[in-house]
C-alpha atoms as a PDB file:
ATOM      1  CA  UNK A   1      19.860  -0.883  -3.842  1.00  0.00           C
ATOM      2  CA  UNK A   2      16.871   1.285  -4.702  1.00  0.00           C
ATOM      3  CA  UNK A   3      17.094   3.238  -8.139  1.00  0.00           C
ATOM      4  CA  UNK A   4      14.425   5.511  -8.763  1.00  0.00           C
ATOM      5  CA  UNK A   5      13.985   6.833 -12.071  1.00  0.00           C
ATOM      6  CA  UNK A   6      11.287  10.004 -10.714  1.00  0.00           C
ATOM      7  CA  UNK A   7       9.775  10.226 -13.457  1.00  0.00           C
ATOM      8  CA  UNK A   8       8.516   6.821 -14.192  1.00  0.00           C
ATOM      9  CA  UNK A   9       7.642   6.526  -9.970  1.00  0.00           C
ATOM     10  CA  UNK A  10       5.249   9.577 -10.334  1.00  0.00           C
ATOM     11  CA  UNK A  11       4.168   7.928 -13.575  1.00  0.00           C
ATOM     12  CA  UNK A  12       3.450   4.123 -13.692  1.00  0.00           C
ATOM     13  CA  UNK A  13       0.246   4.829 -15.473  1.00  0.00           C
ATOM     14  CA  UNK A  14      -1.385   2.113 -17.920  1.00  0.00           C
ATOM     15  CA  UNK A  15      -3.913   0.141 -18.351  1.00  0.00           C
ATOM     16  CA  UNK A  16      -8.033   0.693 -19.091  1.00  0.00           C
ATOM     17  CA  UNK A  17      -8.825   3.980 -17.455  1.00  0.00           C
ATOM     18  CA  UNK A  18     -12.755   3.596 -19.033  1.00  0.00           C
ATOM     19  CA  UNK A  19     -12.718   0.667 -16.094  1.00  0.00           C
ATOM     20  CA  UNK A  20     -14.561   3.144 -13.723  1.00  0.00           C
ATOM     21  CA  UNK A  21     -11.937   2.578 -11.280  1.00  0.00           C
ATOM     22  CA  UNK A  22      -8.317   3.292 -12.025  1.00  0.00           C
ATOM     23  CA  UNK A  23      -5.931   4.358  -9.541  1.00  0.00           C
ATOM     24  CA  UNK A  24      -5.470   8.371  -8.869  1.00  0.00           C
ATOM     25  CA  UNK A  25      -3.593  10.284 -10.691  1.00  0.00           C
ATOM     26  CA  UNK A  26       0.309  10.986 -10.108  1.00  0.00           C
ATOM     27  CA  UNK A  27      -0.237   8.205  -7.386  1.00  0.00           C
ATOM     28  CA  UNK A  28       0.802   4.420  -6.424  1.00  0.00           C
ATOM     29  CA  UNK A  29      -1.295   3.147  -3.682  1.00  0.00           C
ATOM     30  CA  UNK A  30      -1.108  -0.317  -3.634  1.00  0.00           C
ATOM     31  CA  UNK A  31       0.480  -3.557  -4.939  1.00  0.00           C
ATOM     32  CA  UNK A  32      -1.074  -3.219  -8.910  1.00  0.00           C
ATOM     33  CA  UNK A  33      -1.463   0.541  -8.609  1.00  0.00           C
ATOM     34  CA  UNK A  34      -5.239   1.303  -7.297  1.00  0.00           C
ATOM     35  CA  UNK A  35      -7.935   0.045  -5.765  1.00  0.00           C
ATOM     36  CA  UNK A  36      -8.432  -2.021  -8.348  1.00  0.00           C
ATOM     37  CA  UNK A  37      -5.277  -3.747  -8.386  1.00  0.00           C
ATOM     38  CA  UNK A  38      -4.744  -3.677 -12.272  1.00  0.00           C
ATOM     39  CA  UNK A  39      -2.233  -1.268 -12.992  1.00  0.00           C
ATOM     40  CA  UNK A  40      -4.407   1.015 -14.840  1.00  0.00           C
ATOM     41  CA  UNK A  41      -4.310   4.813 -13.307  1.00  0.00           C
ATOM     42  CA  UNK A  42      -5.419   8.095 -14.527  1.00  0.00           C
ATOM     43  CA  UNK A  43      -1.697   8.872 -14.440  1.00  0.00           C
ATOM     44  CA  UNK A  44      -0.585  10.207 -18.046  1.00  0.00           C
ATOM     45  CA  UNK A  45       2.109   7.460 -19.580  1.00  0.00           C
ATOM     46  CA  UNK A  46       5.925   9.227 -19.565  1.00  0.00           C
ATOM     47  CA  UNK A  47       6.800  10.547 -22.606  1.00  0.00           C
ATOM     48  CA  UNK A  48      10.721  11.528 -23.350  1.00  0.00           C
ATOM     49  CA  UNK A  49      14.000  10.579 -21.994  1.00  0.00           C
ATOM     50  CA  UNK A  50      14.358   9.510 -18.014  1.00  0.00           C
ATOM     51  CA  UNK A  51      16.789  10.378 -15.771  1.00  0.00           C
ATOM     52  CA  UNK A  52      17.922   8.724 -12.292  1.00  0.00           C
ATOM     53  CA  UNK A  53      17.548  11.748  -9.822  1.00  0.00           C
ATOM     54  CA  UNK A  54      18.338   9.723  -6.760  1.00  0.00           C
ATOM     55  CA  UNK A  55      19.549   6.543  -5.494  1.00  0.00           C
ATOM     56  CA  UNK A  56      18.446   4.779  -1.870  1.00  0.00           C
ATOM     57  CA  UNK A  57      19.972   1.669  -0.343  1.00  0.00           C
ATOM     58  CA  UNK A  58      17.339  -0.078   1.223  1.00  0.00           C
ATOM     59  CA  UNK A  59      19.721  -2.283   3.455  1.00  0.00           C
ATOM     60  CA  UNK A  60      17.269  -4.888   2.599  1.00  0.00           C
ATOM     61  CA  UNK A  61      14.797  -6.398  -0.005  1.00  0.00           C
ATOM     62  CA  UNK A  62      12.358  -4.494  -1.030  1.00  0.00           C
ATOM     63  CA  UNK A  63       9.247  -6.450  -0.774  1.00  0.00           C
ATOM     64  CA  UNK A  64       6.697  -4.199  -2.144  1.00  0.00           C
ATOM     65  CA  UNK A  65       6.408  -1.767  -4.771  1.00  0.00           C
ATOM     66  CA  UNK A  66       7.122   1.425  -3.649  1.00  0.00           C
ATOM     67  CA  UNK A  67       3.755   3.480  -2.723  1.00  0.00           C
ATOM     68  CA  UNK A  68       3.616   6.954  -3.984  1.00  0.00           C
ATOM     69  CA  UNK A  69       1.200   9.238  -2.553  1.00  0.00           C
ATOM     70  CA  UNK A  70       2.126  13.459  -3.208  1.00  0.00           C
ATOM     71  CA  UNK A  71       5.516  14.283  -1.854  1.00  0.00           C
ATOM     72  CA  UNK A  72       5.821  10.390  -0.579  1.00  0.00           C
ATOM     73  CA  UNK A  73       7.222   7.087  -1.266  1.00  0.00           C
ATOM     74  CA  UNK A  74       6.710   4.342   1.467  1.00  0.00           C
ATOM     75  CA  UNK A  75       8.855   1.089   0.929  1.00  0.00           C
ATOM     76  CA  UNK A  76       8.427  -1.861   2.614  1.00  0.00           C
ATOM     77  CA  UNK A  77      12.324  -3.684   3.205  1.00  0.00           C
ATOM     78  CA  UNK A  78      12.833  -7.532   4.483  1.00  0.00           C
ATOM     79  CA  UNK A  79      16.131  -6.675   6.827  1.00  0.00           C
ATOM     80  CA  UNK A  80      16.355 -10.304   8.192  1.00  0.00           C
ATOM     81  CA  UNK A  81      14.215 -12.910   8.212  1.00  0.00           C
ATOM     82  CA  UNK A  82      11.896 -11.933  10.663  1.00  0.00           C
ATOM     83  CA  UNK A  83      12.270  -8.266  10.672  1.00  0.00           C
ATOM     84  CA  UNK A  84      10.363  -5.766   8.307  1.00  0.00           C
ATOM     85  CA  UNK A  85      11.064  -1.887   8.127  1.00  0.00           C
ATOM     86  CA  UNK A  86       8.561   0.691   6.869  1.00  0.00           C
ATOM     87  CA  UNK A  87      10.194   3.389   5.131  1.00  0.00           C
ATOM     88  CA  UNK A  88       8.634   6.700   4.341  1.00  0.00           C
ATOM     89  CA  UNK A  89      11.108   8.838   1.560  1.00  0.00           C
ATOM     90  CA  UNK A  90      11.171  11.768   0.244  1.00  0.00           C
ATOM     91  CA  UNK A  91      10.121  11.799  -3.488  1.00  0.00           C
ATOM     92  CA  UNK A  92      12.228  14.724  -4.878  1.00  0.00           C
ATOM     93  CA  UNK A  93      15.595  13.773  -2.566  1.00  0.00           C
ATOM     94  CA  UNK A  94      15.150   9.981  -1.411  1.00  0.00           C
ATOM     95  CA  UNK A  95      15.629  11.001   1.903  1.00  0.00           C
ATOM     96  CA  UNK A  96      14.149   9.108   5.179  1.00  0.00           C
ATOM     97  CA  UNK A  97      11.141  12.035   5.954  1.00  0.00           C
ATOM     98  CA  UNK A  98      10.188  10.157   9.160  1.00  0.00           C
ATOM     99  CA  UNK A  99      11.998   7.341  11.645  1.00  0.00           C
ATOM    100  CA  UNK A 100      11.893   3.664   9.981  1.00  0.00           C
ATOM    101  CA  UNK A 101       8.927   1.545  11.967  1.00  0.00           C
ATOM    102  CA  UNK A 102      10.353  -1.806  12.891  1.00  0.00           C
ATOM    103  CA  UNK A 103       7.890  -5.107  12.652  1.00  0.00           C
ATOM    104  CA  UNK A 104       8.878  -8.632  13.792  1.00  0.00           C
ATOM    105  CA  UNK A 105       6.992 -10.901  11.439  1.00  0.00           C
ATOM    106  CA  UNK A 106       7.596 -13.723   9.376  1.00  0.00           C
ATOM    107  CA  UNK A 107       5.546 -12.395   6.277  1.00  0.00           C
ATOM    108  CA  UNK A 108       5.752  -9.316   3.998  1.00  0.00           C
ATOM    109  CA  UNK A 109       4.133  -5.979   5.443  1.00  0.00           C
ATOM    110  CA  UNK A 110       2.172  -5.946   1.697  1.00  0.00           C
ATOM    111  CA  UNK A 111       1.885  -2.118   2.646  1.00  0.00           C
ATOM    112  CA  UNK A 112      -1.393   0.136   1.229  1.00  0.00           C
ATOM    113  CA  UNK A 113      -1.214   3.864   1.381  1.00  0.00           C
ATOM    114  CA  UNK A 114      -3.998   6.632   0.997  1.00  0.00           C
ATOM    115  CA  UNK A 115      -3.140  10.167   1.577  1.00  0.00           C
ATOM    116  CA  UNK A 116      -1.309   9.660   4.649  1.00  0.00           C
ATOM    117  CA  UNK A 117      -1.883   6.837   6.441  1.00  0.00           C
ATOM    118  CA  UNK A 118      -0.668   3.188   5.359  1.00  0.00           C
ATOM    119  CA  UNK A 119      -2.025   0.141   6.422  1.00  0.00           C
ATOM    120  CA  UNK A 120       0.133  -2.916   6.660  1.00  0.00           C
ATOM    121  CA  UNK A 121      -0.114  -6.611   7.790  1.00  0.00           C
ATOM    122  CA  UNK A 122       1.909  -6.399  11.591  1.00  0.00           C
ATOM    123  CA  UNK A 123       1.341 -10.055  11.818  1.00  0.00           C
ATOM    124  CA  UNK A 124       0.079 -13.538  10.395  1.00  0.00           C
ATOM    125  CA  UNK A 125      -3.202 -12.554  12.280  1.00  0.00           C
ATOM    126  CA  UNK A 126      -2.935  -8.484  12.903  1.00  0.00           C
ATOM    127  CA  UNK A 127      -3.072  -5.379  10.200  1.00  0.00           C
ATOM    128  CA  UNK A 128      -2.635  -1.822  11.390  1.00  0.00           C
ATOM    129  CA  UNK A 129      -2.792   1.378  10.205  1.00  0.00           C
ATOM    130  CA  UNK A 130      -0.401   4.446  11.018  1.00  0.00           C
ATOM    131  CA  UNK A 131      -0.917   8.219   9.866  1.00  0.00           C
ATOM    132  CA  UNK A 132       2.365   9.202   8.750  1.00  0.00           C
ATOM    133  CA  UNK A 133       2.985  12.933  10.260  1.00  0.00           C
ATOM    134  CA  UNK A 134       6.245  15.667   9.958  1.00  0.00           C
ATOM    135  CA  UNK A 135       8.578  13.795  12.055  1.00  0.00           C
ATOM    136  CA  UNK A 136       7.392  10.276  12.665  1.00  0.00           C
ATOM    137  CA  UNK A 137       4.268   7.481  12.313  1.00  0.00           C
ATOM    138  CA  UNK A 138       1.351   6.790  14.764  1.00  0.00           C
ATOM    139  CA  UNK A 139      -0.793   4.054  15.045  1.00  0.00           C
ATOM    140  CA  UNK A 140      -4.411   5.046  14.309  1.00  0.00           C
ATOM    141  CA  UNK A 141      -6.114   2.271  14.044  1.00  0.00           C
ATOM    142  CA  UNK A 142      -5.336  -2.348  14.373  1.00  0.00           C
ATOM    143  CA  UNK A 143      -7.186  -5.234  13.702  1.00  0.00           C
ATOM    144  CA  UNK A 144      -6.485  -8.939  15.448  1.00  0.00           C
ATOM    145  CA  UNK A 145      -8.633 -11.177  13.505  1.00  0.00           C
ATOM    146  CA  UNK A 146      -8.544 -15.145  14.868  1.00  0.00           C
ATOM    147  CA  UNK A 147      -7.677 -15.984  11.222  1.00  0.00           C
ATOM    148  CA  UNK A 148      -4.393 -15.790   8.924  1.00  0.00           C
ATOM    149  CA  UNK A 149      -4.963 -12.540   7.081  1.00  0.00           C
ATOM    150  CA  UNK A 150      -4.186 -11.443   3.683  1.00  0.00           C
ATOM    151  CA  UNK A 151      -2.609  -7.727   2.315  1.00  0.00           C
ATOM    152  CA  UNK A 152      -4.752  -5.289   3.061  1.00  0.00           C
ATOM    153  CA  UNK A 153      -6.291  -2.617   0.908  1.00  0.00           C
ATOM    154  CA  UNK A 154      -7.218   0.867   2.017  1.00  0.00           C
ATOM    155  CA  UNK A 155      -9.462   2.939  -0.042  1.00  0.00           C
ATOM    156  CA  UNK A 156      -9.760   6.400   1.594  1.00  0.00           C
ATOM    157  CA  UNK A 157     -11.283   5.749   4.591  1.00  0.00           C
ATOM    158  CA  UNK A 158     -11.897   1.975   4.248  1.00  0.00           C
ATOM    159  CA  UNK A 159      -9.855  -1.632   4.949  1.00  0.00           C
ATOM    160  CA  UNK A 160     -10.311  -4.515   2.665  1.00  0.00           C
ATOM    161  CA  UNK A 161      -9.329  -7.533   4.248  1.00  0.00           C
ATOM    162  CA  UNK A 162      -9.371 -11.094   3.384  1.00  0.00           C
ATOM    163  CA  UNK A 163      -8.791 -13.724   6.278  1.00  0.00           C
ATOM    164  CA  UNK A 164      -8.809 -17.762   6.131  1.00  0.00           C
ATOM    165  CA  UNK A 165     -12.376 -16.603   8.098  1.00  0.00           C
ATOM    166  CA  UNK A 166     -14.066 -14.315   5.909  1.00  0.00           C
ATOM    167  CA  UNK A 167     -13.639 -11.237   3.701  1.00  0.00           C
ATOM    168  CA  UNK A 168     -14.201  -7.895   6.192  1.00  0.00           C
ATOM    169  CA  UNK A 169     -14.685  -4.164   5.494  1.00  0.00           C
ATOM    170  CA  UNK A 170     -13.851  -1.745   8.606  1.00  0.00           C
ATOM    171  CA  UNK A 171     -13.660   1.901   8.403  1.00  0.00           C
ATOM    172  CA  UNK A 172     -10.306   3.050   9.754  1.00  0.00           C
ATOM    173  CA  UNK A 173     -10.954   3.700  13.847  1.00  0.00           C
ATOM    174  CA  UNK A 174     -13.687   1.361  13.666  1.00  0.00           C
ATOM    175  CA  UNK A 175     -13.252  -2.080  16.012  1.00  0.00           C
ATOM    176  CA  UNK A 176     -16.340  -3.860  14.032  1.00  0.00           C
ATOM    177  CA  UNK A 177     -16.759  -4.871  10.422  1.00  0.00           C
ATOM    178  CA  UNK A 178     -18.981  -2.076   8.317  1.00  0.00           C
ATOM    179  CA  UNK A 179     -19.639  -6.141   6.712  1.00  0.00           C
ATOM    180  CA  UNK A 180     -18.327  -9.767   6.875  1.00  0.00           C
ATOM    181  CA  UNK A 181     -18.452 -12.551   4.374  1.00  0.00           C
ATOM    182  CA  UNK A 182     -17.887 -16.009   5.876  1.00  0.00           C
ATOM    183  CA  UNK A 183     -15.547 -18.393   4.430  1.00  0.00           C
ATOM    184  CA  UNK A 184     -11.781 -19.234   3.201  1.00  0.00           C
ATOM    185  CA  UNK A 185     -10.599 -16.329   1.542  1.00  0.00           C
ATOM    186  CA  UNK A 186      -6.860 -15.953   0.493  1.00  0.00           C
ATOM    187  CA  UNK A 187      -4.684 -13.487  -1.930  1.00  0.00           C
ATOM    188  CA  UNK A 188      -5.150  -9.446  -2.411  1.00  0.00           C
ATOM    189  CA  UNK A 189      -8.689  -7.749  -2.303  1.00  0.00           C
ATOM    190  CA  UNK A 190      -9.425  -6.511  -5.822  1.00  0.00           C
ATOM    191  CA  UNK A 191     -12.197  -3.999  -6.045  1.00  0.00           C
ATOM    192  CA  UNK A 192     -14.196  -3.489  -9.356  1.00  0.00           C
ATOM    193  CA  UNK A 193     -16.990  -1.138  -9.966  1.00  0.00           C
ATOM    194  CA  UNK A 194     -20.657  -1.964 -10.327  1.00  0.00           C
ATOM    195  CA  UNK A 195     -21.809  -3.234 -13.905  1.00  0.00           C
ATOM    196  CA  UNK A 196     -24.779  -1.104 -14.649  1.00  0.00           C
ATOM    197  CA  UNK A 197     -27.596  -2.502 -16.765  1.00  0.00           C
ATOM    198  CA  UNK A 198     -27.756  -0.484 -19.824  1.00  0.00           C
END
């Protein structure tokens, strides 16, 4: 079961904000928070008492962290050992705000959200992306690499995506890399900003 304390969901803040790159504000886009993977948002830390406002049962385990993005909360749930469920809820009610999507794979979906689309792994060698809209979630975009890949990241309009091949950036509706990096890559993209020579 899924107990969400709101305020501390709209609020995981912490961290080094002067980093350049902290997460947005008020939002929880990835596994470690932002782009950079950290925890460290421009979120304000909660002060006061909490309160549980809702409760959700997942049916499952929840693999990821919940995502947080506005009015959203996306959960990714293990409901057997090959099946996966992404959930989209309702952040002021825990409701489901759109139909579950249903993935046969062995691995976790290691979800990403920006604004409203999520990107998730579909399987060992495929990631796709679906825009989540008022009443349910289309695919907008996939990616079948040859290789095993990692969790992806999206950054607005960008994937970040290591494979066993190479590290790859697309641009969502994109078939080809914007770049490639040959090689054995494994484990989460992680961006950091540019050191600047003083």
């Amino acid at each position: 079961m899924l107990t969400v304390l709101l305020a501390l969901l709209v609020a995981f803040g912490g961290g080094d904000h002067s980093a350049g790159f902290a997460g947005p504000a008020n939002r929880w886009t990835t596994r470690g928070g932002g782009p950079t993977r950290s925890g460290a948002t421009l979120t304000r830390p909660v002060r006061g008492p909490v309160e549980v406002v809702w409760t959700h049962d997942a049916g499952g385990e929840i693999e990821s962290e919940p995502l947080v993005w506005d009015e959203r909360i996306v959960i990714a749930v293990k409901v057997a050992k090959d099946q996966r469920v992404l959930r989209v809820l309702d952040l002021a009610t825990g409701e489901r705000s759109v139909g579950d999507v249903r993935v046969k794979v062995l691995s976790p979906l290691a979800p990403s959200l920006w604004r409203n689309v999520v990107v998730f792994r579909r399987a060992a060698t495929q990631v796709a992306a679906l825009r989540i809209g008022a009443n349910r979630m289309t695919e907008v975009w996939s990616h079948r690499s040859e290789f095993d890949v990692g969790p992806p990241l999206l950054v607005g309009n960008h994937v970040y995506l290591t494979t066993t091949g190479g590290l790859c950036k697309f641009a969502l509706g994109q078939r080809a890399p914007l770049w490639k990096l040959d090689g054995a890559f494994q484990g989460e993209v992680a961006l950091r900003p540019r050191k600047c020579a003083p």
